[in-house]
Protein backbone atom coordinates (compact mmCIF):
# COMPACT_ATOMS: atom_id res chain seq x y z
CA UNK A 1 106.22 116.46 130.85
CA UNK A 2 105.26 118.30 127.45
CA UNK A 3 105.06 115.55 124.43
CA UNK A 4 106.36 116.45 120.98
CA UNK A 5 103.28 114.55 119.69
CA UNK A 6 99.71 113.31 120.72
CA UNK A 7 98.32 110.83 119.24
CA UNK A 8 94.08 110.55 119.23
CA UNK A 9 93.14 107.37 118.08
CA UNK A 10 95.52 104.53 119.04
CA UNK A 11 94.48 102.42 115.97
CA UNK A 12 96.44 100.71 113.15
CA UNK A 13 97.20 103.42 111.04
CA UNK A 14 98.25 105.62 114.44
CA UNK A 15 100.61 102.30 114.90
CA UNK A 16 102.09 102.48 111.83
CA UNK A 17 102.71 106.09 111.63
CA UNK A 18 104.10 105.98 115.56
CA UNK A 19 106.11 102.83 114.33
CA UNK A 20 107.53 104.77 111.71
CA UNK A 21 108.31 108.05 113.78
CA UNK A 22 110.43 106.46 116.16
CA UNK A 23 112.10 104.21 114.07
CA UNK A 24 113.08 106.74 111.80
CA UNK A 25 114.23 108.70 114.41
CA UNK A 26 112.26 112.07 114.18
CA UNK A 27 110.90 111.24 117.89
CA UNK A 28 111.35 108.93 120.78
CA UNK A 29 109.22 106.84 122.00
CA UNK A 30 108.97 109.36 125.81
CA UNK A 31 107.97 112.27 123.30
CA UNK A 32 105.03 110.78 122.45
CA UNK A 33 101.74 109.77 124.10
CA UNK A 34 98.93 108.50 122.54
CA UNK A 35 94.82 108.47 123.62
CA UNK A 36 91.96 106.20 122.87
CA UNK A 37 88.57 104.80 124.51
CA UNK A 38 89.71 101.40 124.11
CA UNK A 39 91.72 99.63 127.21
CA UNK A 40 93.23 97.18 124.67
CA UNK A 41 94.92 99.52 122.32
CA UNK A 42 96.12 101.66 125.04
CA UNK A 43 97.84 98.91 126.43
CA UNK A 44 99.43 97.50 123.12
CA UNK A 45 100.59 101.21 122.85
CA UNK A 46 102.59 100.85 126.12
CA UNK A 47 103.28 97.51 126.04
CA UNK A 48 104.82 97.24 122.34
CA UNK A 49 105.98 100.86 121.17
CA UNK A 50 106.42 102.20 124.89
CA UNK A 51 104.13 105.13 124.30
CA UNK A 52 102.39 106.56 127.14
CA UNK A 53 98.58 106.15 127.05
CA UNK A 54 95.62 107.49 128.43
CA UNK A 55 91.58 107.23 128.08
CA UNK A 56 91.43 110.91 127.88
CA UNK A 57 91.97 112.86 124.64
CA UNK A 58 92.16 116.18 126.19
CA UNK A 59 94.85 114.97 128.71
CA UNK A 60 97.01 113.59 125.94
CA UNK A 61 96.45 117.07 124.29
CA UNK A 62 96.81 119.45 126.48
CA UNK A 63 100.67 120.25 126.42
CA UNK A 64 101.35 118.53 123.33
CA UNK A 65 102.96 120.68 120.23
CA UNK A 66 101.50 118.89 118.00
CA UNK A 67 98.19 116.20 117.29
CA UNK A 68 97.99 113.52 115.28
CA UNK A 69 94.12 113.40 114.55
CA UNK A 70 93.56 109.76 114.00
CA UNK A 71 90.11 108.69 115.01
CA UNK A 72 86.78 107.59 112.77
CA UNK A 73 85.47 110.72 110.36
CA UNK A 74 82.22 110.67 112.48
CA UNK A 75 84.00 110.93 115.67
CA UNK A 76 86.26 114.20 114.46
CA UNK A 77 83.99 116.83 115.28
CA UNK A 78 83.35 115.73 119.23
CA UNK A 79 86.92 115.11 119.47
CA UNK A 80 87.65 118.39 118.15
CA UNK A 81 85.37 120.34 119.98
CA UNK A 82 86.70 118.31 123.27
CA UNK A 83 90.33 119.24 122.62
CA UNK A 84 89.80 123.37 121.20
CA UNK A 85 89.50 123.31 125.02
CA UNK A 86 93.06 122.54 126.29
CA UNK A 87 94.46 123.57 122.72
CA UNK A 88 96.57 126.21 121.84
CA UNK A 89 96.80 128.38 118.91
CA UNK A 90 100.64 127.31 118.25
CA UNK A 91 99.57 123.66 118.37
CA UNK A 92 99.74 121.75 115.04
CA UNK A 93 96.87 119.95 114.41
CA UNK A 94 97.13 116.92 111.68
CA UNK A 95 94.18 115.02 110.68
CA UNK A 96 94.09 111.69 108.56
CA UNK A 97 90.39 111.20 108.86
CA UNK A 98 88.96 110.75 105.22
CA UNK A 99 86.56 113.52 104.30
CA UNK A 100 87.12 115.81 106.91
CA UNK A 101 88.06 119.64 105.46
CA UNK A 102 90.34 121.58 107.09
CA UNK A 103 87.74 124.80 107.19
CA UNK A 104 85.41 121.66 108.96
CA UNK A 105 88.27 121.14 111.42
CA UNK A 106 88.56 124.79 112.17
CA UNK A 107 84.55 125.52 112.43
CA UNK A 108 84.48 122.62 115.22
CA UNK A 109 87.47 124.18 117.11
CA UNK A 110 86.22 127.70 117.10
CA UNK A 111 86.49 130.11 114.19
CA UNK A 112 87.71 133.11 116.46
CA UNK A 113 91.16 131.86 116.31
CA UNK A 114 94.06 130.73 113.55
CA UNK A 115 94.28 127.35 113.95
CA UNK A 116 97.15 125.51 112.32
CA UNK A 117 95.98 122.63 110.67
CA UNK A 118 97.16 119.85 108.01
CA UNK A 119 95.01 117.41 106.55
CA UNK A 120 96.54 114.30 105.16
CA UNK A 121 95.56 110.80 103.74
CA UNK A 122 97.89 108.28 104.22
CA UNK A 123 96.98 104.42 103.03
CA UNK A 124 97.15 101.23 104.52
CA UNK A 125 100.88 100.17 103.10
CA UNK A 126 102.69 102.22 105.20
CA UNK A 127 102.05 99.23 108.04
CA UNK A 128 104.78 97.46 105.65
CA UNK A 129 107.15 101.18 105.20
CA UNK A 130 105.43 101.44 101.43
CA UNK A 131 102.87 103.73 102.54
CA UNK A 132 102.08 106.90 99.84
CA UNK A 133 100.46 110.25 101.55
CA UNK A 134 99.03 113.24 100.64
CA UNK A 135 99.18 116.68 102.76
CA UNK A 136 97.28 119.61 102.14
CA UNK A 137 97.65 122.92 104.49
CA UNK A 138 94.95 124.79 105.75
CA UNK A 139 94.30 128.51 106.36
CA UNK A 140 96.94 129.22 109.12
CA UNK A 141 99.61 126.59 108.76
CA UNK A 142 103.12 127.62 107.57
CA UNK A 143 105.61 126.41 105.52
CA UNK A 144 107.43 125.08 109.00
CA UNK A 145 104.38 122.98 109.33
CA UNK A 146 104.30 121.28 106.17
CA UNK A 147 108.02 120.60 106.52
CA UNK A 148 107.50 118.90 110.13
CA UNK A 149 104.06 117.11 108.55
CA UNK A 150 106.06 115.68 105.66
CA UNK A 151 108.90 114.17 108.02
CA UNK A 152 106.12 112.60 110.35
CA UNK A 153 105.74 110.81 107.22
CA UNK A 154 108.25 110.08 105.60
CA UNK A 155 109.73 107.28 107.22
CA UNK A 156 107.22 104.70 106.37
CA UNK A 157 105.54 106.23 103.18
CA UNK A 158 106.02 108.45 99.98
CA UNK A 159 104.56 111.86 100.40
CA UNK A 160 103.26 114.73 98.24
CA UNK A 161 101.88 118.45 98.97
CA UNK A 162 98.79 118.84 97.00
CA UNK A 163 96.23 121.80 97.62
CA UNK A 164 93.28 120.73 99.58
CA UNK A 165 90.40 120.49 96.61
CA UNK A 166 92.43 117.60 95.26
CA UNK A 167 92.02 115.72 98.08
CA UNK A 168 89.10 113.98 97.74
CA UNK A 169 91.19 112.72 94.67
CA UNK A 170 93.57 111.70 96.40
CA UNK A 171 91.57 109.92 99.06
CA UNK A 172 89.99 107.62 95.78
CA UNK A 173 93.08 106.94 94.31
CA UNK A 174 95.80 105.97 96.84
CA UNK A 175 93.42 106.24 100.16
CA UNK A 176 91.05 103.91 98.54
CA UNK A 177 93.26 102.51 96.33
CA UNK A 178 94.79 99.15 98.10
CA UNK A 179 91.91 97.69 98.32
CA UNK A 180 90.99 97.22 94.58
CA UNK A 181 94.14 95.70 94.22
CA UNK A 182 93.63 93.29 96.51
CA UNK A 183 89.90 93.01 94.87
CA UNK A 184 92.04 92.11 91.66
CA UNK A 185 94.15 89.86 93.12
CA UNK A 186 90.78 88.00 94.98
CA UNK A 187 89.48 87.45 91.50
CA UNK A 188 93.05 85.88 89.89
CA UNK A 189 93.20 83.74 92.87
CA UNK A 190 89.88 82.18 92.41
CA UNK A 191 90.38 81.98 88.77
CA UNK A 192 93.11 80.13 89.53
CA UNK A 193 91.35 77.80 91.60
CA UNK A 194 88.97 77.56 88.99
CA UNK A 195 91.52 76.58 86.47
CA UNK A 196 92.19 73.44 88.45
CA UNK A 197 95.46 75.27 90.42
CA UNK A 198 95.91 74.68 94.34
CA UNK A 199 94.68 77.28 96.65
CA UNK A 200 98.25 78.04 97.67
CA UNK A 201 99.57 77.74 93.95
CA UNK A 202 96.73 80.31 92.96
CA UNK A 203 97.60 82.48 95.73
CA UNK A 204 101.07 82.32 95.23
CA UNK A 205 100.89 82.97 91.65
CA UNK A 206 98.82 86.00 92.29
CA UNK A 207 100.92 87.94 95.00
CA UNK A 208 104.04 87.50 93.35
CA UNK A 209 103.31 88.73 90.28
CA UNK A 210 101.42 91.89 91.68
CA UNK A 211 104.80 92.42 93.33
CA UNK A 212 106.64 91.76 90.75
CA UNK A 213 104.35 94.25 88.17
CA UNK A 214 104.69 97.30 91.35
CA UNK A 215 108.62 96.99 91.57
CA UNK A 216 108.39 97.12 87.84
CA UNK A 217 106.29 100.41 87.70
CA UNK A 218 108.17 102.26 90.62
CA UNK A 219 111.63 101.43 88.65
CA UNK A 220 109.78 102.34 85.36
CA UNK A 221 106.75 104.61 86.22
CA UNK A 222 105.04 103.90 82.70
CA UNK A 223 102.35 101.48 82.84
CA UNK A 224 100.55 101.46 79.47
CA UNK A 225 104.37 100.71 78.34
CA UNK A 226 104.31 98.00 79.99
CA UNK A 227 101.11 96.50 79.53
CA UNK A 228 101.77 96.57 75.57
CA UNK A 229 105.14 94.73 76.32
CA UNK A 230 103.62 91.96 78.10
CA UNK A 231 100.52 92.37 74.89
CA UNK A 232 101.53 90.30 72.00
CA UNK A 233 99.13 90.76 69.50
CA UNK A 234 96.30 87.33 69.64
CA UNK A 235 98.01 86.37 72.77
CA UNK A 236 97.22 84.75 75.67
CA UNK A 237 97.62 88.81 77.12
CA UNK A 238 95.52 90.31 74.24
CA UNK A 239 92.50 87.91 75.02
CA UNK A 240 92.29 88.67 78.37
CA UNK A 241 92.50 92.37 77.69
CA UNK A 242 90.08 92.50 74.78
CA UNK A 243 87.75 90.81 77.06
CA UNK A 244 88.14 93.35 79.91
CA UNK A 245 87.69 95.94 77.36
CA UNK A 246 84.55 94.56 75.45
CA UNK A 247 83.19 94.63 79.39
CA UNK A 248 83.94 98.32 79.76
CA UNK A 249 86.35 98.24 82.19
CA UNK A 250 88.00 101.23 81.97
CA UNK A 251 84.64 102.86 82.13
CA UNK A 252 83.98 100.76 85.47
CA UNK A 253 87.03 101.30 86.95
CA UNK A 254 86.77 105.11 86.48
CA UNK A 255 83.71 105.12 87.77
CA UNK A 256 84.56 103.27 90.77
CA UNK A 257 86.87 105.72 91.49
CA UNK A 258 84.65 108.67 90.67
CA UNK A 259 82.27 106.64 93.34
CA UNK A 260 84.47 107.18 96.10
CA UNK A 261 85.61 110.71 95.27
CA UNK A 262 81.98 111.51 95.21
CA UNK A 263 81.65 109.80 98.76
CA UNK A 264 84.55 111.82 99.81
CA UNK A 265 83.21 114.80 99.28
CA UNK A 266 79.66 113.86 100.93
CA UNK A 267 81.79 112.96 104.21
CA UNK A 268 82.99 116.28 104.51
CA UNK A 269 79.52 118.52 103.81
């Protein structure tokens, strides 16, 4: 039976986008079937979301309308020149690997034909339905595309068209992104803890108020308004952010970001 979607790459972020999908009602479950090398994942597939699964990507591809490209950046070009194979030119092709150019994507499948192709970066937070994305067409895809890209997303993230030299951006701010916040929160725990606070008091302390600061921003999108509401002047606040700043950490934390823009880009040459 032809499948609405294939995914390639049955890994956690394929789980939480395929989680998302069906519960938000864009496909079922039977629409979709899903491919990867590993017997485990292929059975969680079946077992827990009731996806079909096989070992072979071009077998999952083969009559699908569209891909879900979801396997390591070093593994996209075999894949891809494995599935230009069974694919067809009015297949959709969607990748999330980081790095990966769409004109990369197309030289891999074969530059004699139009390929319709989406690249995206999604993050880690849409395993929790807070997930932010980032879609960029390529040559050949339409309008149509986009549309149908966007509502794969959707349902478990907050998504944005950008055009595809931004991406590498993109893939350093919100791609990348989680995981200095939870670098931040590390350090506050342990500070804690070196304070003389519990482990679980420090930890607790910590997660709640990074909540508690995000649900702030998305109702309020303004954070230097309110970092200088929280600042009273020879505060506890000012201290700590007169220290940061005699450290240079806005010039750190720009160019950790610039790092893994620039690592980005290297991924995809």
């Amino acid at each position: 039976m032809p499948h609405e979607l294939a995914i390639i790459g049955a890994g956690v972020m394929a789980e939480a986008i395929a989680r998302g999908v069906i519960s938000g009602g864009l496909l079922r479950a039977d629409q979709i079937i899903a491919a990867d090398i590993s017997e485990a994942r292929r059975k969680f597939f079946t077992d827990e979301l009731r996806i079909a699964a096989v070992e072979s990507a071009d077998r999952a591809a083969a009559d699908a309308s569209a891909i879900l490209l979801a396997v390591k950046p070093h593994q996209v070009q075999s894949v891809l020149q494995t599935l230009a194979t069974v694919m067809q030119e009015r297949t959709l092709l969607i990748c999330i690997a980081a790095g990966i150019s769409t004109s990369m994507m197309q030289s891999s499948l074969g530059t004699g034909r139009h390929w319709r192709i989406i690249r995206a970066m999604p993050n880690t937070p849409m395993l929790v339905g807070a997930g932010m994305v980032a879609i960029a067409a390529g040559a050949h895809a339409t309008a149509d595309d986009l549309r149908w890209a966007r509502r794969l997303f959707e349902s478990s993230a907050k998504v944005i068209e950008i055009p595809e030299d931004k991406m590498d951006a993109v893939t350093a701010i919100s791609g990348s992104g989680p995981a200095y916040f939870f670098f931040l929160v590390e350090q506050m725990i342990q500070a804690g803890i070196a304070l003389g606070l519990e482990p679980d008091q420090a930890a607790t302390l910590a997660i709640q108020t990074a909540l508690g600061a995000a649900k702030m921003m998305v109702e309020s999108p303004d954070p230097t308004a309110h970092r200088r509401r929280v600042t009273t002047p020879n505060g506890t606040t000012h201290a700590a952010i007169t220290h940061l700043e005699s450290q240079n950490w806005p010039r750190i934390t720009m160019e950790a970001i610039q790092a893994a823009a620039r690592r980005s880009r290297e991924m995809g040459k």
